[in-house]
PDB file of N, CA and C in Angstrom:
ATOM      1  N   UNK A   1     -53.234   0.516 -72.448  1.00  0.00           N
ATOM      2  CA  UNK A   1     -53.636   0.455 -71.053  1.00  0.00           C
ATOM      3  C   UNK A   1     -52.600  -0.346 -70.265  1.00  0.00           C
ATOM      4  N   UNK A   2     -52.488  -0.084 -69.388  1.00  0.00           N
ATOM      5  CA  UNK A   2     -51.453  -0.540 -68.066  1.00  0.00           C
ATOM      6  C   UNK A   2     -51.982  -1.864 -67.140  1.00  0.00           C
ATOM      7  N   UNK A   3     -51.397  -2.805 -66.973  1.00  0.00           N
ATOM      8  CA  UNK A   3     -51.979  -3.446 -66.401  1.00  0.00           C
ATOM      9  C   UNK A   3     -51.861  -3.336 -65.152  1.00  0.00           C
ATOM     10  N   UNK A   4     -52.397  -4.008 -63.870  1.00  0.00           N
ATOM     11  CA  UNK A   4     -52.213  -4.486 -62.847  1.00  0.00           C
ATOM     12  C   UNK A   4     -50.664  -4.636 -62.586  1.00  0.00           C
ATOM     13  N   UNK A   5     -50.415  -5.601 -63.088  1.00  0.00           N
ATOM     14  CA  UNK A   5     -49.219  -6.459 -62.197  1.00  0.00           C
ATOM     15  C   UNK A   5     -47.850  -5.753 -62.869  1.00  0.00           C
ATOM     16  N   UNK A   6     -48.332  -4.762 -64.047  1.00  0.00           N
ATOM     17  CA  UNK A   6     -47.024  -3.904 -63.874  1.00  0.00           C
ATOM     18  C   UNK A   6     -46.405  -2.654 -62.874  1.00  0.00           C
ATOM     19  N   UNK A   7     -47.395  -2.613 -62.527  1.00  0.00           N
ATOM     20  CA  UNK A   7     -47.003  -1.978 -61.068  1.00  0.00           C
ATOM     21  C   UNK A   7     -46.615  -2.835 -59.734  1.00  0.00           C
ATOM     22  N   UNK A   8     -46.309  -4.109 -59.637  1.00  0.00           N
ATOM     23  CA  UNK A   8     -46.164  -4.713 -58.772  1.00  0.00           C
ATOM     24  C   UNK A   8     -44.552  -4.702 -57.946  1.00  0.00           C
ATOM     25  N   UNK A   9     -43.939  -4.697 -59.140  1.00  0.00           N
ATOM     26  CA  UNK A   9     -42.286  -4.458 -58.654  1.00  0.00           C
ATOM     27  C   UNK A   9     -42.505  -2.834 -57.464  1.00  0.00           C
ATOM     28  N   UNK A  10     -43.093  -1.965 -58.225  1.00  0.00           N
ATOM     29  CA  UNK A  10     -43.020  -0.680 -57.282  1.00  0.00           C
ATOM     30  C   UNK A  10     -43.753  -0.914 -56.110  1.00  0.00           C
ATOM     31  N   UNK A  11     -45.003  -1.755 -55.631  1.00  0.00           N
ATOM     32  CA  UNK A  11     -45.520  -2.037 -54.810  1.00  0.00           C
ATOM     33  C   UNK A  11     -44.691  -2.464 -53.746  1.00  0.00           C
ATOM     34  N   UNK A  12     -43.904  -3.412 -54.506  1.00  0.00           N
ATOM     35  CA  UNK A  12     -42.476  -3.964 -53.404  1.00  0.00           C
ATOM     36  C   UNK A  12     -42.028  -3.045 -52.746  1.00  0.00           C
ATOM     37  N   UNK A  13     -41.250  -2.315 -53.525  1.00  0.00           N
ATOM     38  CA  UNK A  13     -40.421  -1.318 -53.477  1.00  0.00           C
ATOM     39  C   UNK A  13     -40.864  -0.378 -52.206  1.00  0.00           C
ATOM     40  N   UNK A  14     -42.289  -0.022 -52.597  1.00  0.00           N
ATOM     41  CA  UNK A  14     -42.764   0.763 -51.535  1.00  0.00           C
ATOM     42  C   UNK A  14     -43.336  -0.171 -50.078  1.00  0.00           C
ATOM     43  N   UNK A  15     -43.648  -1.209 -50.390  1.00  0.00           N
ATOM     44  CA  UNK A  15     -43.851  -2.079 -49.033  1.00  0.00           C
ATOM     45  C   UNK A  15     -42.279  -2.365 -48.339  1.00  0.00           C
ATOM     46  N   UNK A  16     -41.192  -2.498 -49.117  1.00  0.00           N
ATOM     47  CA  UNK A  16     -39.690  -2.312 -48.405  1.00  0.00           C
ATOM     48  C   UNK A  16     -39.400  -1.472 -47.831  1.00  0.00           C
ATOM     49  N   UNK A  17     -39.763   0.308 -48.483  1.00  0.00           N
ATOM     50  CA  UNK A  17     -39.506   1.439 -48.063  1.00  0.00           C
ATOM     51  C   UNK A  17     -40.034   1.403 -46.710  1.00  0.00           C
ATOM     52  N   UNK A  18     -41.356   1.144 -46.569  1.00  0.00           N
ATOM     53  CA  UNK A  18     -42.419   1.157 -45.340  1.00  0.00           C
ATOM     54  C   UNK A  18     -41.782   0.448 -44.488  1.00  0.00           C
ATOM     55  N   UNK A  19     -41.406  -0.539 -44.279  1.00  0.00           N
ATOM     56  CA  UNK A  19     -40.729  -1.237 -43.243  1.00  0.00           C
ATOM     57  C   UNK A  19     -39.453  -0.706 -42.753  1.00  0.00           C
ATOM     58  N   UNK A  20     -38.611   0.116 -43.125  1.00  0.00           N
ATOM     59  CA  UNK A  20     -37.672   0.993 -42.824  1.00  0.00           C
ATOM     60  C   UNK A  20     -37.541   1.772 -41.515  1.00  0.00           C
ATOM     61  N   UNK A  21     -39.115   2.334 -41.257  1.00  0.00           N
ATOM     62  CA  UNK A  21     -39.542   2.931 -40.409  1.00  0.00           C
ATOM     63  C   UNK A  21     -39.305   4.453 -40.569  1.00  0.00           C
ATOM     64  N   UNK A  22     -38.660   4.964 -41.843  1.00  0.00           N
ATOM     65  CA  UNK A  22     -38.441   6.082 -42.496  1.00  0.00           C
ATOM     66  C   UNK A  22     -37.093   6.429 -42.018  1.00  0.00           C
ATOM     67  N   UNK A  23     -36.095   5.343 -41.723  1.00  0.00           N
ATOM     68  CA  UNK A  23     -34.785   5.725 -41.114  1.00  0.00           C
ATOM     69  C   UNK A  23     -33.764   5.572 -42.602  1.00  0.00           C
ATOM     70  N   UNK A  24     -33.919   4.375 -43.306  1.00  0.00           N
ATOM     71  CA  UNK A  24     -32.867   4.295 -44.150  1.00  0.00           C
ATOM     72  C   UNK A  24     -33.592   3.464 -45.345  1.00  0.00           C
ATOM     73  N   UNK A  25     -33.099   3.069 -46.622  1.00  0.00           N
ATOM     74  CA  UNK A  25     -32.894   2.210 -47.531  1.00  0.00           C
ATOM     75  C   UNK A  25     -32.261   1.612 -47.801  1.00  0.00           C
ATOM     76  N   UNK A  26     -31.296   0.773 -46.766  1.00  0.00           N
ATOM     77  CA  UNK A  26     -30.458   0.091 -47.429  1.00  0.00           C
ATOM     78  C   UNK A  26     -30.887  -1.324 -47.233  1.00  0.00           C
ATOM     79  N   UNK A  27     -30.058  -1.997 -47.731  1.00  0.00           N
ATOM     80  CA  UNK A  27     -30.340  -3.407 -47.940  1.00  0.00           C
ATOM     81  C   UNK A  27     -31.007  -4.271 -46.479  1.00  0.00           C
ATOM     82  N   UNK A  28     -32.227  -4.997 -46.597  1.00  0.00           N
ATOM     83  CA  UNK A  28     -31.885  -5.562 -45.302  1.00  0.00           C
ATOM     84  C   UNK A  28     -32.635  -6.604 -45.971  1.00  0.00           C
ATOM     85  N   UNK A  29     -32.416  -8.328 -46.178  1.00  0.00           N
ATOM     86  CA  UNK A  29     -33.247  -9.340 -46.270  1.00  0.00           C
ATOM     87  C   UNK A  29     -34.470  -9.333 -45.736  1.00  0.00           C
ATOM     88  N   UNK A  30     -34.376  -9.376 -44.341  1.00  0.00           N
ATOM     89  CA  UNK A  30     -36.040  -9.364 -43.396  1.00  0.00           C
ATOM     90  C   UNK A  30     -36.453  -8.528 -43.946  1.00  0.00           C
ATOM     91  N   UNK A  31     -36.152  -7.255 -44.509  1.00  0.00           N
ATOM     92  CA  UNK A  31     -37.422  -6.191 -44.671  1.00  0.00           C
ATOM     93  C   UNK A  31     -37.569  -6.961 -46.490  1.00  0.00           C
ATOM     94  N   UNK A  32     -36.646  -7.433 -47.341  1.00  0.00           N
ATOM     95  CA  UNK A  32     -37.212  -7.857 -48.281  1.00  0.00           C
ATOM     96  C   UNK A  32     -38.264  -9.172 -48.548  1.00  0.00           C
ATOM     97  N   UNK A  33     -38.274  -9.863 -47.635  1.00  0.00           N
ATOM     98  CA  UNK A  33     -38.560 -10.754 -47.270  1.00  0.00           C
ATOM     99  C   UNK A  33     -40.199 -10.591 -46.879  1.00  0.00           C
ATOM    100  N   UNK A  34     -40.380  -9.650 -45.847  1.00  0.00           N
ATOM    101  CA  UNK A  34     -41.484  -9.092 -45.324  1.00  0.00           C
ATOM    102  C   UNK A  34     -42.400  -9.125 -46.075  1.00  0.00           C
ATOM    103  N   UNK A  35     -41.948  -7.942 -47.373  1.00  0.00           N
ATOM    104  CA  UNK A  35     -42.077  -7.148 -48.420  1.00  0.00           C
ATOM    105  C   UNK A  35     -43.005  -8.261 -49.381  1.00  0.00           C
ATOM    106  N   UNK A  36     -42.389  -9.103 -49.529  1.00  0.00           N
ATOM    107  CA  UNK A  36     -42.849 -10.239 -50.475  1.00  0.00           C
ATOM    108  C   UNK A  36     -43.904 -11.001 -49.710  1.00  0.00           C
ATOM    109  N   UNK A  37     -43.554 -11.465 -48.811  1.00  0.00           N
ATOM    110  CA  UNK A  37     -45.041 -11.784 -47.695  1.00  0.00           C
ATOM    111  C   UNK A  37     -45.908 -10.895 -48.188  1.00  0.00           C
ATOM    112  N   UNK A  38     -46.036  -9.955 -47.863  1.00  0.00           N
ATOM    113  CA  UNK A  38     -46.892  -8.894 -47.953  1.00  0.00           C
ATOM    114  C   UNK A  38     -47.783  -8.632 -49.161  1.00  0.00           C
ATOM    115  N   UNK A  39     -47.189  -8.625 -49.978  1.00  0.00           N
ATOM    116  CA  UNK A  39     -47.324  -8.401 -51.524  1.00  0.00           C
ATOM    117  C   UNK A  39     -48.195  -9.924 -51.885  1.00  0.00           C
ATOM    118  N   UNK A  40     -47.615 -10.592 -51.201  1.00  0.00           N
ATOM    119  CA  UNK A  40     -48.515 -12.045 -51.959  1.00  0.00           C
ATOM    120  C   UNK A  40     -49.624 -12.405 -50.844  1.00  0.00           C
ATOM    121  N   UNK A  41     -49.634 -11.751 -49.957  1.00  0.00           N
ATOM    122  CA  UNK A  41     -51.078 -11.893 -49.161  1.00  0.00           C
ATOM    123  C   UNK A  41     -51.994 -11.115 -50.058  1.00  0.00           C
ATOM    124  N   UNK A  42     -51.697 -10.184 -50.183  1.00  0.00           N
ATOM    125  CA  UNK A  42     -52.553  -8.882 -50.781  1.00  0.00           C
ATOM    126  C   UNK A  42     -53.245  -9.493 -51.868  1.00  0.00           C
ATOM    127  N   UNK A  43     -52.071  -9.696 -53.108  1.00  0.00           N
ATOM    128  CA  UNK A  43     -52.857 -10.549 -53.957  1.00  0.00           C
ATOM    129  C   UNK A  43     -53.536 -11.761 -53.666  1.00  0.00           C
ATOM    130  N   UNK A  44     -53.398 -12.692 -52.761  1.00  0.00           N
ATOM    131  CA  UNK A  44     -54.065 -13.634 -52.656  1.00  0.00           C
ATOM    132  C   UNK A  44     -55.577 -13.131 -52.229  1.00  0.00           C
ATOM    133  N   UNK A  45     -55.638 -12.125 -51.380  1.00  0.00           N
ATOM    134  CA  UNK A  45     -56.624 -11.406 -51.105  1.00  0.00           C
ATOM    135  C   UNK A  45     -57.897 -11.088 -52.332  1.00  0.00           C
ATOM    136  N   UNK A  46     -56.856 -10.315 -53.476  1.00  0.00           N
ATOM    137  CA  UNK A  46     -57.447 -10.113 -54.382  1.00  0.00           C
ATOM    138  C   UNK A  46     -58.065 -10.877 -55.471  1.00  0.00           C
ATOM    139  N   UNK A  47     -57.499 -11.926 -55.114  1.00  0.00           N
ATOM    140  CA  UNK A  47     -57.657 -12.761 -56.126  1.00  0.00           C
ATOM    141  C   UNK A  47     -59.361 -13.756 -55.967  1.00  0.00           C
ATOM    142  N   UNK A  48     -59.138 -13.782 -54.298  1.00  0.00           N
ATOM    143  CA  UNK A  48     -60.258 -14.060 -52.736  1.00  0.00           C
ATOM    144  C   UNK A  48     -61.516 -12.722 -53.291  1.00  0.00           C
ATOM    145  N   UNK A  49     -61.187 -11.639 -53.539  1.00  0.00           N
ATOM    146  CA  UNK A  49     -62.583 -10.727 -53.839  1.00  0.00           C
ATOM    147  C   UNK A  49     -62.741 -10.750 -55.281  1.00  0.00           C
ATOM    148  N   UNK A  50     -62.270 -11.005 -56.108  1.00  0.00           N
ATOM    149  CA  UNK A  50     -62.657 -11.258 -58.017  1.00  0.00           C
ATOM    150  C   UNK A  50     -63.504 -12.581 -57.549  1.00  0.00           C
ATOM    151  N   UNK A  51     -63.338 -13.185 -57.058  1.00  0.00           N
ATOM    152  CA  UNK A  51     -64.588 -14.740 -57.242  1.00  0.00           C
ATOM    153  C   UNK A  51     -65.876 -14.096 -56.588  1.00  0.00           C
ATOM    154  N   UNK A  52     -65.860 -12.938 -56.354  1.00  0.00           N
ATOM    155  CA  UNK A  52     -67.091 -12.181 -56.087  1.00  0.00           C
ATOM    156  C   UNK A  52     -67.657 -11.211 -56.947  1.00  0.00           C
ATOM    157  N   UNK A  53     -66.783 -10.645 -58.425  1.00  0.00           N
ATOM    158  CA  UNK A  53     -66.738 -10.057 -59.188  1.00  0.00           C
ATOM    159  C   UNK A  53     -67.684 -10.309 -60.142  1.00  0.00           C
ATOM    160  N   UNK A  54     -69.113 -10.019 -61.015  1.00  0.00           N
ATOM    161  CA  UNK A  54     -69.650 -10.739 -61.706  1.00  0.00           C
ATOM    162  C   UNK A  54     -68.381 -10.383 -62.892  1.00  0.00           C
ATOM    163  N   UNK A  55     -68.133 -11.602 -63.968  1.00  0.00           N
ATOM    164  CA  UNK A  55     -67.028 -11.832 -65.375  1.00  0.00           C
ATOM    165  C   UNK A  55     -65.811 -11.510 -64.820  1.00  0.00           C
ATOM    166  N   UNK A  56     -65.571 -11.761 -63.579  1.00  0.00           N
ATOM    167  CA  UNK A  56     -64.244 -11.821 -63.241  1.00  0.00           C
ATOM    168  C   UNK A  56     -64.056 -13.381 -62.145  1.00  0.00           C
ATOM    169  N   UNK A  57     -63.129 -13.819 -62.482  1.00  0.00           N
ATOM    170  CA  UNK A  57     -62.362 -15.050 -61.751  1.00  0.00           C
ATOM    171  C   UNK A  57     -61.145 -14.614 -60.603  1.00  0.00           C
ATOM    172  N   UNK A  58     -60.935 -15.917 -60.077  1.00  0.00           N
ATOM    173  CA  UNK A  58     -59.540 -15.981 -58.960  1.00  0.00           C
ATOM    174  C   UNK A  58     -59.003 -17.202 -59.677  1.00  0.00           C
ATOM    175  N   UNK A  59     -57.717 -16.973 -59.782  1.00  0.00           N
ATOM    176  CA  UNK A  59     -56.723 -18.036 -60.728  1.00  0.00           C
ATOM    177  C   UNK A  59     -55.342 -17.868 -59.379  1.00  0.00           C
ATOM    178  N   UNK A  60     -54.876 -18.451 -59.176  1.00  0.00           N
ATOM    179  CA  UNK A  60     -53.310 -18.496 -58.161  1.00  0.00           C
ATOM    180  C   UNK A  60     -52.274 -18.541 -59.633  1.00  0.00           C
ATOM    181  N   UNK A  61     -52.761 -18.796 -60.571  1.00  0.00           N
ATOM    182  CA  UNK A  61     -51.721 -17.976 -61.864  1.00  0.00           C
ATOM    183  C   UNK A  61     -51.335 -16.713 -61.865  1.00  0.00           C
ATOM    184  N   UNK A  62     -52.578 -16.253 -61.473  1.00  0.00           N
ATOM    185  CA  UNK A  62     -52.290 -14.783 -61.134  1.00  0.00           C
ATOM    186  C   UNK A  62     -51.563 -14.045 -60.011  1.00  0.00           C
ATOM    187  N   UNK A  63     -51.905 -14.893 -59.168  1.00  0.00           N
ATOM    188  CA  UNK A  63     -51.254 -14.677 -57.469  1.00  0.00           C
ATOM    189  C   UNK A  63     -49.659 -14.651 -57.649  1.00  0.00           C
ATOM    190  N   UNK A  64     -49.193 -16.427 -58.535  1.00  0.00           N
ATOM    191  CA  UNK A  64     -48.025 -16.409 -58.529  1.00  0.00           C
ATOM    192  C   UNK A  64     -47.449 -15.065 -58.939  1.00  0.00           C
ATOM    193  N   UNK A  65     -47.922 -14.822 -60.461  1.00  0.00           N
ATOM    194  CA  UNK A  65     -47.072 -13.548 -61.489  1.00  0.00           C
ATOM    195  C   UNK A  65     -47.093 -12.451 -60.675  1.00  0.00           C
ATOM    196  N   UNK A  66     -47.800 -12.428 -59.695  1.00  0.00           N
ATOM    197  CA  UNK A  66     -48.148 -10.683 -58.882  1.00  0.00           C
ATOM    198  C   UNK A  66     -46.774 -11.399 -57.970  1.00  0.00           C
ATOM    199  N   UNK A  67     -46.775 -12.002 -57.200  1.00  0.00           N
ATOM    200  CA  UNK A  67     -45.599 -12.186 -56.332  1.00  0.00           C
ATOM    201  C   UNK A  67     -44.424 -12.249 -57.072  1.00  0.00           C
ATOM    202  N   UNK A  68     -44.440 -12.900 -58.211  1.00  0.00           N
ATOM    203  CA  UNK A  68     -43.088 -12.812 -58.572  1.00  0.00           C
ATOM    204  C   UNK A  68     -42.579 -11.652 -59.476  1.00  0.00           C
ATOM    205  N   UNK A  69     -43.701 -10.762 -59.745  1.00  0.00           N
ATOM    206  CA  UNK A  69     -43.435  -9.143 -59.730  1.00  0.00           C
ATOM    207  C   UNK A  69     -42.959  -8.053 -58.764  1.00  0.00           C
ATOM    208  N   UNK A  70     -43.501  -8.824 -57.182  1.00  0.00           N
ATOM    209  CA  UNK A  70     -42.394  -8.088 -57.040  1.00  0.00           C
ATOM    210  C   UNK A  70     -41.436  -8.453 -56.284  1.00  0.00           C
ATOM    211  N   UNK A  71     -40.939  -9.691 -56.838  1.00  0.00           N
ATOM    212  CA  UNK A  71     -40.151 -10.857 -56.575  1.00  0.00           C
ATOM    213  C   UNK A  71     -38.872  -9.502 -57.273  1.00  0.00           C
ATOM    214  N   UNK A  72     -39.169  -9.281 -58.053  1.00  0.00           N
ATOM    215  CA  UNK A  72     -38.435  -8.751 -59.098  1.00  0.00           C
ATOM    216  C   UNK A  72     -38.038  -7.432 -58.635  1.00  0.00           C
ATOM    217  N   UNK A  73     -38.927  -6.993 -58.398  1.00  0.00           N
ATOM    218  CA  UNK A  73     -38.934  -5.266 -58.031  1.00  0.00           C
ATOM    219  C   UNK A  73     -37.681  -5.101 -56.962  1.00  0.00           C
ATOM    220  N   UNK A  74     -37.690  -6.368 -55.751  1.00  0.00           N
ATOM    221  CA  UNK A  74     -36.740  -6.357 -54.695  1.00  0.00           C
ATOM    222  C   UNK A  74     -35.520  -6.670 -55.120  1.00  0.00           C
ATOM    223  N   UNK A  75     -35.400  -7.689 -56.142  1.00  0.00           N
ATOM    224  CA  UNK A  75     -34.042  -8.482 -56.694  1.00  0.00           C
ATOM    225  C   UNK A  75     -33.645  -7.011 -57.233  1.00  0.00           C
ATOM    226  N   UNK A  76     -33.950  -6.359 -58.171  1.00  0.00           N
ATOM    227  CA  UNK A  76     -33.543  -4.882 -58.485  1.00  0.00           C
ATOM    228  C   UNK A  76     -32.928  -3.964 -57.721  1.00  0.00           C
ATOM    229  N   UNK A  77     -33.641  -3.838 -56.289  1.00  0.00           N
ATOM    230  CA  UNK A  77     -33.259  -3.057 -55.079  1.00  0.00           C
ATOM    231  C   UNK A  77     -32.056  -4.070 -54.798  1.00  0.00           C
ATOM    232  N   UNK A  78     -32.007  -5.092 -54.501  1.00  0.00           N
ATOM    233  CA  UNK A  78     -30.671  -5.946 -54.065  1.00  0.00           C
ATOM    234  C   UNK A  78     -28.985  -5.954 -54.719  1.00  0.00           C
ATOM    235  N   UNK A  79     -29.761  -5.989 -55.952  1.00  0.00           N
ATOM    236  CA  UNK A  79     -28.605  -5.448 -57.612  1.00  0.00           C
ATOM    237  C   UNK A  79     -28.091  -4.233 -57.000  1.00  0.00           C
ATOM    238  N   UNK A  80     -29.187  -3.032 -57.457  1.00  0.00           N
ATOM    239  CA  UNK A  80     -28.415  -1.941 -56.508  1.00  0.00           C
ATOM    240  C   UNK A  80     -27.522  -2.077 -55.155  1.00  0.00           C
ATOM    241  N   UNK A  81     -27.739  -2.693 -54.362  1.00  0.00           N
ATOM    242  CA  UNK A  81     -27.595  -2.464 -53.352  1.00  0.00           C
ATOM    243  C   UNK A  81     -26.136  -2.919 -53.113  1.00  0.00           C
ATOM    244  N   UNK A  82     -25.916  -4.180 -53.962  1.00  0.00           N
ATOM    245  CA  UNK A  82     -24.664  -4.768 -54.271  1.00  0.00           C
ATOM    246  C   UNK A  82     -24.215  -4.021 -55.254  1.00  0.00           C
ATOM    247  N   UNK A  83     -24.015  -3.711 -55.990  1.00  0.00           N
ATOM    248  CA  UNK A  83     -23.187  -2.798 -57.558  1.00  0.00           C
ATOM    249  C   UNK A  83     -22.583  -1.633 -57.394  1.00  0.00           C
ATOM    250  N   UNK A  84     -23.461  -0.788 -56.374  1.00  0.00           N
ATOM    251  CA  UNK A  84     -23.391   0.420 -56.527  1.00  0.00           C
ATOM    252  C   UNK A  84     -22.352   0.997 -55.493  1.00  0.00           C
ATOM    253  N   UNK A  85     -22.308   0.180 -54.301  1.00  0.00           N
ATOM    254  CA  UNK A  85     -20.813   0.031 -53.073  1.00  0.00           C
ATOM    255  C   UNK A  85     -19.672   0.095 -54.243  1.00  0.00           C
ATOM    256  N   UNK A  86     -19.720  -0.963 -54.646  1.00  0.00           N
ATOM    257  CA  UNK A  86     -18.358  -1.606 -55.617  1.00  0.00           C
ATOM    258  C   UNK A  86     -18.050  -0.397 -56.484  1.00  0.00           C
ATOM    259  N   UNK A  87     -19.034   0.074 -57.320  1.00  0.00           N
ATOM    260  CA  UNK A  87     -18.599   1.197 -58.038  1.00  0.00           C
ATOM    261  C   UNK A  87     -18.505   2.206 -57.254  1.00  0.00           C
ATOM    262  N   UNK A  88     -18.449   2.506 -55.998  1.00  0.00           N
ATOM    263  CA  UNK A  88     -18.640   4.371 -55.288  1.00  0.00           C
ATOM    264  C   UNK A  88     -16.518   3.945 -54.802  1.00  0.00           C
ATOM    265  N   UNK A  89     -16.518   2.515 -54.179  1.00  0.00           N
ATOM    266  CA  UNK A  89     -15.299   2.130 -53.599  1.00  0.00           C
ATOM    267  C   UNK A  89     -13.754   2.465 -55.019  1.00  0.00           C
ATOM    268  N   UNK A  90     -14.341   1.706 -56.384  1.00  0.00           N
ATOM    269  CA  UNK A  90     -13.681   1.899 -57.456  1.00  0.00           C
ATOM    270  C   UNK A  90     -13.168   3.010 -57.830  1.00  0.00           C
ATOM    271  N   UNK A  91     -14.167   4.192 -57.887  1.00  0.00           N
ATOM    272  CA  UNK A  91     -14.120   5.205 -57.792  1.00  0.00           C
ATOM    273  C   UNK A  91     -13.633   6.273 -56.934  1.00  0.00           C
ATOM    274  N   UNK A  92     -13.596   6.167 -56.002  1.00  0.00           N
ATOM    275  CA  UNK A  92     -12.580   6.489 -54.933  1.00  0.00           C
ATOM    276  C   UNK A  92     -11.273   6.385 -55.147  1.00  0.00           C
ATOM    277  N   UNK A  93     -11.320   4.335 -55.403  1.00  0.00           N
ATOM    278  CA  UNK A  93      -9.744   4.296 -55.457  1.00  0.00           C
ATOM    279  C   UNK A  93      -9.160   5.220 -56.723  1.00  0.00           C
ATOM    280  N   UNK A  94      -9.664   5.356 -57.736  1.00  0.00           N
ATOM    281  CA  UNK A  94      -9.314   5.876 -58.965  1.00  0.00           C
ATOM    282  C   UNK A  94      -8.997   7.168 -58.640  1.00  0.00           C
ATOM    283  N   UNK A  95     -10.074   8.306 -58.005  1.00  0.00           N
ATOM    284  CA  UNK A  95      -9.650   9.157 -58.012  1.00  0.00           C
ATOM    285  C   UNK A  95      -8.057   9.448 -56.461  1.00  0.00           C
ATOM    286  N   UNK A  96      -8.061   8.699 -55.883  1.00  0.00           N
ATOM    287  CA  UNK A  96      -7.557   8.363 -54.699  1.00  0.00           C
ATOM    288  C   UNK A  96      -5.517   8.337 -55.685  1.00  0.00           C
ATOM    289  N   UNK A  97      -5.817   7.388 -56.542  1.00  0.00           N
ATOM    290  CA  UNK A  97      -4.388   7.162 -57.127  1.00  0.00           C
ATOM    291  C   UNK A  97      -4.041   8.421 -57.818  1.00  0.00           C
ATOM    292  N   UNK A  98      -5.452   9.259 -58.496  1.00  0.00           N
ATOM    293  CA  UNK A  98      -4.883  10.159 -59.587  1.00  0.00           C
ATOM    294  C   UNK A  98      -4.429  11.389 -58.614  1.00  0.00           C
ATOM    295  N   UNK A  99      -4.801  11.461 -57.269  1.00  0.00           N
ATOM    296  CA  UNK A  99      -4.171  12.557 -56.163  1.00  0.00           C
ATOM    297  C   UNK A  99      -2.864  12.404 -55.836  1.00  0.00           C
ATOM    298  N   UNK A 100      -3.003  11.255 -55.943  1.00  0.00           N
ATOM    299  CA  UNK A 100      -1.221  10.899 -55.453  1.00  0.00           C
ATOM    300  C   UNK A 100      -0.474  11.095 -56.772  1.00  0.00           C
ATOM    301  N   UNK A 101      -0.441  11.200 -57.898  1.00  0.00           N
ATOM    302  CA  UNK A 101       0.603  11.722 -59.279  1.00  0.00           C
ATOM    303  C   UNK A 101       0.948  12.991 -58.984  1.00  0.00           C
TER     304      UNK A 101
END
């Protein structure tokens, strides 16, 4: 079975996408930033309706690991976002020199 908070990185992901306004994906801090706001209200939320749950609790143990899931999910999008310039530019130059032989 799957838990919860392994879906949390994609939650990011898609609360980043959403803030875009459906124009682009590229890197922007504020929208990652947002993203993580967002994500850790939610859970705090959730964490706010389980103390209403009969055999279920609210722990901020939990709150943290959900935020810093998709603490993670964004640092991933950021990796990309940095790596993948560098390699498209590399690549260029490479094929760029082998035109000129």
């Amino acid at each position: 079975m799957v838990a919860d908070d392994d879906w949390l990185g994609i939650f990011g992901l898609l609360l980043y996408g959403s803030f875009s306004g459906g124009r682009d994906f590229s890197w922007s801090g504020r929208r990652a930033m947002a993203a993580v706001a967002v994500a850790a209200m939610y859970s705090l939320s959730d964490e706010f309706h389980q103390l209403f749950v009969p055999g279920r609790g609210a722990s901020l143990w939990d709150c943290g690991l959900d935020t810093l899931g998709t603490t993670l999910g964004i640092l991933l999008l950021y990796a990309r976002a940095r790596l993948l310039p560098a390699k498209a530019s590399s690549t260029a130059a490479v094929e760029a020199s082998a035109a000129e032989k």
